[in-house]
N, C-alpha and C. Protein backbone atom coordinates (compact mmCIF):
# COMPACT_ATOMS: atom_id res chain seq x y z
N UNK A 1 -5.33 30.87 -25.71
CA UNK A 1 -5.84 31.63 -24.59
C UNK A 1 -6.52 30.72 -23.57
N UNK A 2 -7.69 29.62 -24.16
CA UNK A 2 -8.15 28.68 -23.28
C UNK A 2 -6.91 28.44 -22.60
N UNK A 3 -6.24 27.37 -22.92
CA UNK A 3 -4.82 27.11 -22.34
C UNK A 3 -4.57 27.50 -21.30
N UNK A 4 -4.37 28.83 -21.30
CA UNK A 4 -3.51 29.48 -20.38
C UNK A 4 -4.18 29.56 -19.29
N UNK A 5 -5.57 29.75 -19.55
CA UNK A 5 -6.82 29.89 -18.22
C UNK A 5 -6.36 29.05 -17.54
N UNK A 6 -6.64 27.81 -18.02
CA UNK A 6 -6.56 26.06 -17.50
C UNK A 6 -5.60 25.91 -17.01
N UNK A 7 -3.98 26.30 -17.21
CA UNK A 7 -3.10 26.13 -16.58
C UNK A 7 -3.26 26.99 -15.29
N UNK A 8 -3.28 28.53 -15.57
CA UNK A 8 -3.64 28.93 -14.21
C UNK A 8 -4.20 28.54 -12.92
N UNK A 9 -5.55 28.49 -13.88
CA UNK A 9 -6.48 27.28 -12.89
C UNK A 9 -5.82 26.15 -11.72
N UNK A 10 -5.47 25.56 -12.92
CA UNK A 10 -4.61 24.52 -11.94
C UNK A 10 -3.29 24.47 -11.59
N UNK A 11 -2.70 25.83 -11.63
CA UNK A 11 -1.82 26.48 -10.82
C UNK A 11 -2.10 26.57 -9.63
N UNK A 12 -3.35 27.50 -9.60
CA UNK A 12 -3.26 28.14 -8.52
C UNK A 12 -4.62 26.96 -7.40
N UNK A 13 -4.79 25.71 -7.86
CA UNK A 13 -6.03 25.15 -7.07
C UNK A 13 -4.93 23.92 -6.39
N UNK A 14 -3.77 23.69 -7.26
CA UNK A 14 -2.47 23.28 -6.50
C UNK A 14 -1.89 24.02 -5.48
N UNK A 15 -1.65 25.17 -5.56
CA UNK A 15 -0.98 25.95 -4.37
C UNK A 15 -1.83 26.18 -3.54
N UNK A 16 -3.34 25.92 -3.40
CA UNK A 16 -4.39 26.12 -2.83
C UNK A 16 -4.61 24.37 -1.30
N UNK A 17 -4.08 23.70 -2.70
CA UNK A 17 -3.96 21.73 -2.18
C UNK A 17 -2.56 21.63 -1.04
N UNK A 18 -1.47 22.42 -1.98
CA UNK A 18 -0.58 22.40 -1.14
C UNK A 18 -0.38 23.13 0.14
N UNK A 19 -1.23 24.25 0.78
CA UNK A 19 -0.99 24.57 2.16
C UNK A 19 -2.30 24.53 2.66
N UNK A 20 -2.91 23.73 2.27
CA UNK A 20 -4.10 23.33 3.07
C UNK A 20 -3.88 23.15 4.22
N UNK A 21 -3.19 22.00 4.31
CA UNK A 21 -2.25 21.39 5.88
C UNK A 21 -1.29 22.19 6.83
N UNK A 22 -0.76 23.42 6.18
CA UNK A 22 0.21 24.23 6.88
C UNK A 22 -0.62 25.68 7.33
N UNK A 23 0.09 26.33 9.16
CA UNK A 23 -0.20 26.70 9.74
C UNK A 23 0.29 28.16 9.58
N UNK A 24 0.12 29.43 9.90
CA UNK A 24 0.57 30.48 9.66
C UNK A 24 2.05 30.59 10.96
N UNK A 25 2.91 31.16 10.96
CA UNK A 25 4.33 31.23 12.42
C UNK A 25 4.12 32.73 12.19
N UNK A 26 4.69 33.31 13.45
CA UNK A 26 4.55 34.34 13.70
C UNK A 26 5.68 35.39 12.75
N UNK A 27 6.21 35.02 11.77
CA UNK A 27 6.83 35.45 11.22
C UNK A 27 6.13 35.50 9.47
N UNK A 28 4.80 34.94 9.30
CA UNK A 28 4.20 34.80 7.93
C UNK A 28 4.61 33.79 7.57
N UNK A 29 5.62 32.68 7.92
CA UNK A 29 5.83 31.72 7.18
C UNK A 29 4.90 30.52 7.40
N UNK A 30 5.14 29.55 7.22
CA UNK A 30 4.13 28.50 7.34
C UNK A 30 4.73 27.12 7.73
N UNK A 31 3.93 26.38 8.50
CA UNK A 31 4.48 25.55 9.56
C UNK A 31 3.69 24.17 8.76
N UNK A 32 4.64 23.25 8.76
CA UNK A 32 4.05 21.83 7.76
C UNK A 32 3.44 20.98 8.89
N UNK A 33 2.73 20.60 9.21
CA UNK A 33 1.81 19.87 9.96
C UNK A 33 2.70 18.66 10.09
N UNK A 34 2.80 18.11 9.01
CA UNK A 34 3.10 16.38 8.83
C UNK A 34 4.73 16.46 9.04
N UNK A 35 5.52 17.40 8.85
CA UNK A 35 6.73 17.83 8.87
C UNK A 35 7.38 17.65 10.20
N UNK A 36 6.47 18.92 11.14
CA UNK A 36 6.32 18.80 12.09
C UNK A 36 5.84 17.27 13.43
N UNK A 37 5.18 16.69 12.94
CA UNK A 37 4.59 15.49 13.63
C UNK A 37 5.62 14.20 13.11
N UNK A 38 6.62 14.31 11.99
CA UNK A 38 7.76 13.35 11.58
C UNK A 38 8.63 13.65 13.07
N UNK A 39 9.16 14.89 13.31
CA UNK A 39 9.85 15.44 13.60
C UNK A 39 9.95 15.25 15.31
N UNK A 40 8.81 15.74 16.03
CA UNK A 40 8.38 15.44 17.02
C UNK A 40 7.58 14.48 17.75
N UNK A 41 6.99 13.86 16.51
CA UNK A 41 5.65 12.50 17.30
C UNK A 41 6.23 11.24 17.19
N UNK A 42 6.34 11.25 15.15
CA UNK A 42 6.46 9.93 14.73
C UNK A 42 7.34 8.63 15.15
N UNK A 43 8.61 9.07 15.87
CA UNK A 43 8.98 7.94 16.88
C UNK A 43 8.46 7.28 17.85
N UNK A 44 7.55 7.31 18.28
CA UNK A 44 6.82 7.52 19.17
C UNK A 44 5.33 6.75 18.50
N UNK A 45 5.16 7.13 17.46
CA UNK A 45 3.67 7.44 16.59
C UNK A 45 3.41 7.16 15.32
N UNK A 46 4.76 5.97 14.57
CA UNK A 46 4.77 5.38 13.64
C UNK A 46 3.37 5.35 12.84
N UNK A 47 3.17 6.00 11.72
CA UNK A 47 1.88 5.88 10.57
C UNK A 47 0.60 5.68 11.78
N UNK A 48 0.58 7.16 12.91
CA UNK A 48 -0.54 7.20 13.84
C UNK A 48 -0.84 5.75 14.72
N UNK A 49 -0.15 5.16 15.07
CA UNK A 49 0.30 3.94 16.02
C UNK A 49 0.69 4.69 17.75
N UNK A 50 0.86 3.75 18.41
CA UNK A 50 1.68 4.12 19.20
C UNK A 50 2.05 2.96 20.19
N UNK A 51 4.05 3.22 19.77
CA UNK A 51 4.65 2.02 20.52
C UNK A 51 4.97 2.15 22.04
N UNK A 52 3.98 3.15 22.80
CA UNK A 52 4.40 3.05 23.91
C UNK A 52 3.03 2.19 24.99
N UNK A 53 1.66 2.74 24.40
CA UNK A 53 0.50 2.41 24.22
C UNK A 53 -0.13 1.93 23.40
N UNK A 54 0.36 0.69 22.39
CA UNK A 54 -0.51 0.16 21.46
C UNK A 54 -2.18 0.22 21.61
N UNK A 55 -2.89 0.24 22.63
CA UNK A 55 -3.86 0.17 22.71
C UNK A 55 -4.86 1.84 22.40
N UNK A 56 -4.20 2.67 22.49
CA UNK A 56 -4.18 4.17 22.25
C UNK A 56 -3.33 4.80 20.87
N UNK A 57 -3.90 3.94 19.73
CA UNK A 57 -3.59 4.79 18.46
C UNK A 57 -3.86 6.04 18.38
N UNK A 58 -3.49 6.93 17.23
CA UNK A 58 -4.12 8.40 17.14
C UNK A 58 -5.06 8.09 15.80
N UNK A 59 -5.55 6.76 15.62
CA UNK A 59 -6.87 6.89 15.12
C UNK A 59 -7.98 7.54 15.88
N UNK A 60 -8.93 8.26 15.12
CA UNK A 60 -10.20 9.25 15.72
C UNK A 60 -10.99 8.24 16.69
N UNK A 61 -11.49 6.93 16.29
CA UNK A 61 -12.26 6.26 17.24
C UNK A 61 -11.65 6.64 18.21
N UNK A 62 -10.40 6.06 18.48
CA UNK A 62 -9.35 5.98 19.46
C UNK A 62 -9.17 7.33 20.60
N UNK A 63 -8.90 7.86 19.12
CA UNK A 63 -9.12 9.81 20.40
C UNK A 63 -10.23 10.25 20.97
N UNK A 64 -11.80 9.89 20.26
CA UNK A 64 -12.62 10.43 20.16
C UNK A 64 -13.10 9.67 21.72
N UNK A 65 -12.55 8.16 22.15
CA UNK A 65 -13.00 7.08 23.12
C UNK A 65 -12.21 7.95 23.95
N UNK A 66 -11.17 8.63 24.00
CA UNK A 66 -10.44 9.46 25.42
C UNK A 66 -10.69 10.42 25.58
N UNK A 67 -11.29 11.17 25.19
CA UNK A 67 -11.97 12.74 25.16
C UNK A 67 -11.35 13.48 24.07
N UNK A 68 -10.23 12.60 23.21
CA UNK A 68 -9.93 14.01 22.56
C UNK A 68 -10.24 13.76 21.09
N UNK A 69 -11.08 15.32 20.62
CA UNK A 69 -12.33 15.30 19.84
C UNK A 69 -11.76 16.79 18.56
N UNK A 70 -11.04 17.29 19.14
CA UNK A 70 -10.33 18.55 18.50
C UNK A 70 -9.09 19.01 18.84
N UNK A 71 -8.32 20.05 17.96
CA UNK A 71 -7.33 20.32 17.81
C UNK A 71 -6.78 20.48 18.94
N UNK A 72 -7.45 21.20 19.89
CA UNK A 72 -7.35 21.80 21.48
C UNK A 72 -6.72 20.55 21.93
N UNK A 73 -7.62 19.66 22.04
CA UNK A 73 -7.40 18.77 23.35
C UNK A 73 -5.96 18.00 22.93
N UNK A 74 -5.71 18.03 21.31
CA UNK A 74 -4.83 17.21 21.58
C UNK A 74 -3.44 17.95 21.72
N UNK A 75 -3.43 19.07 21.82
CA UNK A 75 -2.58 20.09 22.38
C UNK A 75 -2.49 20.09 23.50
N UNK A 76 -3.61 20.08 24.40
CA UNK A 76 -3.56 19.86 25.59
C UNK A 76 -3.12 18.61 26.01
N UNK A 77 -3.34 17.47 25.34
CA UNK A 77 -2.05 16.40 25.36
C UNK A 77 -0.90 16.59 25.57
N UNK A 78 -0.53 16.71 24.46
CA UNK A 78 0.91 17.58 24.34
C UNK A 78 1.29 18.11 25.09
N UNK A 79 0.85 19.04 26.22
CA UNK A 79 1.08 20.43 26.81
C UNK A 79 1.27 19.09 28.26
N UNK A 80 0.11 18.32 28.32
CA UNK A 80 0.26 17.59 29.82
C UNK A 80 -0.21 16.07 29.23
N UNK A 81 0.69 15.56 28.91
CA UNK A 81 0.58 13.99 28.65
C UNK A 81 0.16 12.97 29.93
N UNK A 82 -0.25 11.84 29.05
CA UNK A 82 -0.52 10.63 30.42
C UNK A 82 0.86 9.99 30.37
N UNK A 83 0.73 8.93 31.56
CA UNK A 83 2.16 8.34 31.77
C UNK A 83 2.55 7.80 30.32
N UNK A 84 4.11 7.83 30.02
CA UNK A 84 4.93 7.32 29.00
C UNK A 84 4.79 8.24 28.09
N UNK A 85 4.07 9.05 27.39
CA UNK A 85 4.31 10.27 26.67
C UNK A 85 5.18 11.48 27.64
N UNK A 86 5.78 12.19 26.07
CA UNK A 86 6.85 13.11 26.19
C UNK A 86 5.87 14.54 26.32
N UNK A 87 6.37 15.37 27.56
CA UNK A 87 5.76 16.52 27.40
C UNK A 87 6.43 17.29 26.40
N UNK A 88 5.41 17.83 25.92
CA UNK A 88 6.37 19.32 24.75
C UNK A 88 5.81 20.79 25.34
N UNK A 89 6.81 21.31 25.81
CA UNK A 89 6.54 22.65 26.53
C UNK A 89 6.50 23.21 25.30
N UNK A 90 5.84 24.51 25.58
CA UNK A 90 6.05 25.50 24.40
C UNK A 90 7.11 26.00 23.87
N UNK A 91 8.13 25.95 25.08
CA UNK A 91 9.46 26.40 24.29
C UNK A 91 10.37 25.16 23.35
N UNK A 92 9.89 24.07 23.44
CA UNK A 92 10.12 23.28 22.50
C UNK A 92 9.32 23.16 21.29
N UNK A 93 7.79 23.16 21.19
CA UNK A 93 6.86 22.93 20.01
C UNK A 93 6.15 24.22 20.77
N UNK A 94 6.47 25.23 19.56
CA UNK A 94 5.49 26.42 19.95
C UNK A 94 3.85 25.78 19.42
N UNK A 95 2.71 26.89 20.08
CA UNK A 95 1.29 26.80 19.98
C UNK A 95 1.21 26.67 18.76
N UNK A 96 1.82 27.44 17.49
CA UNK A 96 1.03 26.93 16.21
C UNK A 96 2.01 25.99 15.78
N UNK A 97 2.79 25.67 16.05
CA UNK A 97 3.72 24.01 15.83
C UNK A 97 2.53 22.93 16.08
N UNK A 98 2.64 23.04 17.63
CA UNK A 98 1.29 22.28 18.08
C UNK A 98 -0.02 22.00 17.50
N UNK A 99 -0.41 23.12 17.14
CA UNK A 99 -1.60 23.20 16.41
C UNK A 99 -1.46 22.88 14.96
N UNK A 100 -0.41 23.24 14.53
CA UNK A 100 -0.19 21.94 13.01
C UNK A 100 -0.14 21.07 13.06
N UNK A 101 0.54 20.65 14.09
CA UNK A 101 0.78 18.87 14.55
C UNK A 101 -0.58 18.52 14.52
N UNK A 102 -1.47 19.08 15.35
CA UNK A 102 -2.57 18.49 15.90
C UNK A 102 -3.69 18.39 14.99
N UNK A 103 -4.11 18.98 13.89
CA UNK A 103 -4.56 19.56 12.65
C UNK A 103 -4.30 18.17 11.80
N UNK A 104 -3.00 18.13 11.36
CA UNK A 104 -3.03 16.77 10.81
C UNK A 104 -3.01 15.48 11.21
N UNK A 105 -2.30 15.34 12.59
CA UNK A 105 -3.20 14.17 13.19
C UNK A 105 -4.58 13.31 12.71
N UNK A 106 -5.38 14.89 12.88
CA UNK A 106 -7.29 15.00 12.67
C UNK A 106 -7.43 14.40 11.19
N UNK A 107 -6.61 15.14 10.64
CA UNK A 107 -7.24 14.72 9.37
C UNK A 107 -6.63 13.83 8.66
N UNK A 108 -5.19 13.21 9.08
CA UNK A 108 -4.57 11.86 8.57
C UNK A 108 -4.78 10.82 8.92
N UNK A 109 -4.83 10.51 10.38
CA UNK A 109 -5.02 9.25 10.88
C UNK A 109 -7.02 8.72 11.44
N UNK A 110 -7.50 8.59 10.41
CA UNK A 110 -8.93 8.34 10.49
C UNK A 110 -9.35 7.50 10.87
């Protein structure tokens, strides 16, 4: 009986680990942050780099030295980039795309 608790337990504190990072879509499903940011950034944004602006990583010092401090702003990146970044309209990376992207950014590249 212990057993079974314990497995539960750490059943369910795994499925708890695993969508930590993912976003709700307007359909209930769930949007992978890091999935998403392979998909759309990481050419661009190699392991939170960036080969267009080396000097402008998406390390936090880095964001935190340009104003951007939260999920928002770096959406608002996204939404209106500086020269050499790619705009992503919404009809390409919807708002909670964006906002997954931007979510793990925050909390991967430290």
């Amino acid at each position: 009986m212990k057993k079974g608790i314990i497995i539960s337990i750490s059943l369910l504190a795994t499925a708890a680990f695993a969508t930590a990072g993912l976003a709700d879509t307007k359909k209930g499903g769930k949007i992978d942050g890091a999935k998403e940011f392979k998909e759309h950034c990481a050419v661009c944004h190699p392991d939170g780099g960036n080969i267009v602006n080396p000097a402008k990583p998406l390390k936090k010092a880095t964001l935190e030295a340009n104003g951007v401090k939260t999920w928002k702003d770096i959406v608002a990146k996204m939404r209106n980039p500086g020269p050499g970044m790619t705009k992503f309209e919404k009809k390409d990376v919807s708002d909670k795309e964006a906002r997954a992207i931007a979510e793990y950014v925050l909390k991967t590249f430290k």
